[in-house]
C-alpha atoms as a PDB file:
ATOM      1  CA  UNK A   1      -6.029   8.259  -7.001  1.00  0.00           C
ATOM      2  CA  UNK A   2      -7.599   6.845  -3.774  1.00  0.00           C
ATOM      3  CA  UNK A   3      -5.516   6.070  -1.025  1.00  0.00           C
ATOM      4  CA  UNK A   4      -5.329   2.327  -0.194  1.00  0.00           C
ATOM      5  CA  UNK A   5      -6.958   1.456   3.312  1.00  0.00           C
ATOM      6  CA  UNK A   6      -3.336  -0.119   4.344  1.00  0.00           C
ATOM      7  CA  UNK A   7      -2.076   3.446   3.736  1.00  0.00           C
ATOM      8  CA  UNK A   8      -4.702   5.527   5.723  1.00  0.00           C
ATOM      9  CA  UNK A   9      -4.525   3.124   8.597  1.00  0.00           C
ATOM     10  CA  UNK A  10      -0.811   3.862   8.545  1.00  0.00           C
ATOM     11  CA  UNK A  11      -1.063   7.509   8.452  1.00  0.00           C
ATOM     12  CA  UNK A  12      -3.650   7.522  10.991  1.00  0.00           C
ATOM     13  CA  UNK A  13      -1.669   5.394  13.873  1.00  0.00           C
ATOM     14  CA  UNK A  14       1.497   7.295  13.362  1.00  0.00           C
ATOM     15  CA  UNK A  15      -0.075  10.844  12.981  1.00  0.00           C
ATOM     16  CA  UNK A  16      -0.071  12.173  10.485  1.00  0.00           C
ATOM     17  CA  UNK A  17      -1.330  16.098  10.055  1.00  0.00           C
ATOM     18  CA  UNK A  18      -4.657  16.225   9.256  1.00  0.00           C
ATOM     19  CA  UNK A  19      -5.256  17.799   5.884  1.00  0.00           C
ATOM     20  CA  UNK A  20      -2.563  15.833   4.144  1.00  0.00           C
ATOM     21  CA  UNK A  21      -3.728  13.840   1.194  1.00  0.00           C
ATOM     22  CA  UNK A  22      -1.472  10.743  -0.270  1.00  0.00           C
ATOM     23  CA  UNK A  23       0.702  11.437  -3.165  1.00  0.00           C
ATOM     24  CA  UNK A  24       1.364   7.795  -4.841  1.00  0.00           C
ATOM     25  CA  UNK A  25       4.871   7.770  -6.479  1.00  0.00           C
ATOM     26  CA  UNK A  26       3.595   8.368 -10.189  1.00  0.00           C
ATOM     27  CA  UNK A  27       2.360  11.557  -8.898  1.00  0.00           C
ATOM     28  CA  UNK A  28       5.286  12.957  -7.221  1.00  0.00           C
ATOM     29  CA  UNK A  29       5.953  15.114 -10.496  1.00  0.00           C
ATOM     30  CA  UNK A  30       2.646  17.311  -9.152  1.00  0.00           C
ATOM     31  CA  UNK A  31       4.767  18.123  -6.456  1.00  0.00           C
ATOM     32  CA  UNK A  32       6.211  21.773  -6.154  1.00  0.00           C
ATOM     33  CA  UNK A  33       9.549  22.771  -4.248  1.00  0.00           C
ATOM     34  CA  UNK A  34       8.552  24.147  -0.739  1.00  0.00           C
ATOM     35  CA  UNK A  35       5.813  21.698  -0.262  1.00  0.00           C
ATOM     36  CA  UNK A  36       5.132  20.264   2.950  1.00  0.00           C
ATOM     37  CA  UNK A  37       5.205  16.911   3.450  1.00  0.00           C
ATOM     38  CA  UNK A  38       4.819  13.575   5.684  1.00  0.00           C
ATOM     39  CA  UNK A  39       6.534  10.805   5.036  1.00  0.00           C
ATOM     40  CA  UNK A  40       6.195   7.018   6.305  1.00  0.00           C
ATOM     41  CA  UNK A  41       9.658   4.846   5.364  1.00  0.00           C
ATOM     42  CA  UNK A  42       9.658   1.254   6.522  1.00  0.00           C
ATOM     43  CA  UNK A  43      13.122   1.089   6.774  1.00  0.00           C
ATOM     44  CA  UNK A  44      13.467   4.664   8.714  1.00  0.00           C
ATOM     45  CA  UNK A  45      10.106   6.072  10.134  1.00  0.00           C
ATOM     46  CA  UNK A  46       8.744   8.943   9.997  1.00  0.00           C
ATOM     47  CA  UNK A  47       9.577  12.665   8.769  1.00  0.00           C
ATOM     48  CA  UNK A  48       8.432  16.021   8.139  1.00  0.00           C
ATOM     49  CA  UNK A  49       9.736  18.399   6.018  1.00  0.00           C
ATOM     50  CA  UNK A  50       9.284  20.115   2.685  1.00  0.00           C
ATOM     51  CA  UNK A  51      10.058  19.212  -1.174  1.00  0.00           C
ATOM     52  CA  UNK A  52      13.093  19.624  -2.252  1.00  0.00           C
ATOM     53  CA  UNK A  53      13.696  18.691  -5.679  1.00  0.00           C
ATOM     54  CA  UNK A  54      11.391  15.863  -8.174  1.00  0.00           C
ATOM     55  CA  UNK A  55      13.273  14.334 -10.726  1.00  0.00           C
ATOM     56  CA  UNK A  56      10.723  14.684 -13.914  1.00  0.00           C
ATOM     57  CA  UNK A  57      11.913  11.421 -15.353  1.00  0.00           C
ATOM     58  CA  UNK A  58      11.362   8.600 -12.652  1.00  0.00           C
ATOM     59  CA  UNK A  59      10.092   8.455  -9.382  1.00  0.00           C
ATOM     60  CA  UNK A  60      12.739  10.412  -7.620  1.00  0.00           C
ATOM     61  CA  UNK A  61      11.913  12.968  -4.468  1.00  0.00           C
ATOM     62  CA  UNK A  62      14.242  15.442  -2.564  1.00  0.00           C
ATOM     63  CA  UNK A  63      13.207  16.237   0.516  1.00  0.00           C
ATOM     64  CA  UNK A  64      14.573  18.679   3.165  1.00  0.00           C
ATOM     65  CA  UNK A  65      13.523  17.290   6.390  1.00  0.00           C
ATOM     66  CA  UNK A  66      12.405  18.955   9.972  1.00  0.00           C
ATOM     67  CA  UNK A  67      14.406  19.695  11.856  1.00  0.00           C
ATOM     68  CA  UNK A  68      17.420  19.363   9.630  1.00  0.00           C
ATOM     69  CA  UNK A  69      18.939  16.921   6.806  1.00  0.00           C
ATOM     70  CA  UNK A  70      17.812  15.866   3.511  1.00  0.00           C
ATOM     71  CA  UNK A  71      16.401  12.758   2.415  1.00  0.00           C
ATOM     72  CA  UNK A  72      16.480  11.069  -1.085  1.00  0.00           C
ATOM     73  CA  UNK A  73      12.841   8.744  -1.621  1.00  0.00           C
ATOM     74  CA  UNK A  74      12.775   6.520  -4.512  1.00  0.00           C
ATOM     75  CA  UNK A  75       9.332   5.580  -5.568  1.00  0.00           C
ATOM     76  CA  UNK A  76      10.663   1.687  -5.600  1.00  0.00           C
ATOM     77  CA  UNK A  77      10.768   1.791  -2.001  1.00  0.00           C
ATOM     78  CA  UNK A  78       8.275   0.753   0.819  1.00  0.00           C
ATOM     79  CA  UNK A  79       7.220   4.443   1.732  1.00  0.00           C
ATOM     80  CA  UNK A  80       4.423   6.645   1.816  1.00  0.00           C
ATOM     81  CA  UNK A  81       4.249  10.327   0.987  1.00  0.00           C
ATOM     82  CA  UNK A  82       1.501  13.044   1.604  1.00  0.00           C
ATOM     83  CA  UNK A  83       1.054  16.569   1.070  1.00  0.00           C
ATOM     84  CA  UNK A  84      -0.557  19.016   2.745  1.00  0.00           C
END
């Protein structure tokens, strides 16, 4: 699925690593444990880290984040994720 051009704009003015490609939330199931990630939260920023846990049911993502503490996403909420 393309990326929206809201989305890339986003990415691009907060930095996002080159290479990563958007994951929209009904794709978060293609996600493995141990993948890296970026992540772009209205409500909270920005993160790195890697994947966790994804709930195979809804759109649920664990994320352990750099440089420490773990972060629950809900697909429902105003962020962005991409994978390297």
């Amino acid at each position: 699925m393309a990326s929206s051009p809201g989305s890339v704009m986003t990415a691009s003015l907060l930095n996002r690593p080159d290479g990563y490609r958007h994951v929209p939330a009904s794709e978060w199931t293609d996600l493995q444990s141990g993948d890296r990630v970026w992540i772009y939260d209205v409500a909270w920023g920005v993160g790195t880290g890697r994947v966790d846990d994804v709930s195979q049911h809804q759109e649920l993502l664990w994320v352990i984040l750099e440089p420490g503490g773990r972060r629950l996403i809900c697909g429902t909420d105003d962020v962005e994720v991409w994978a390297a």
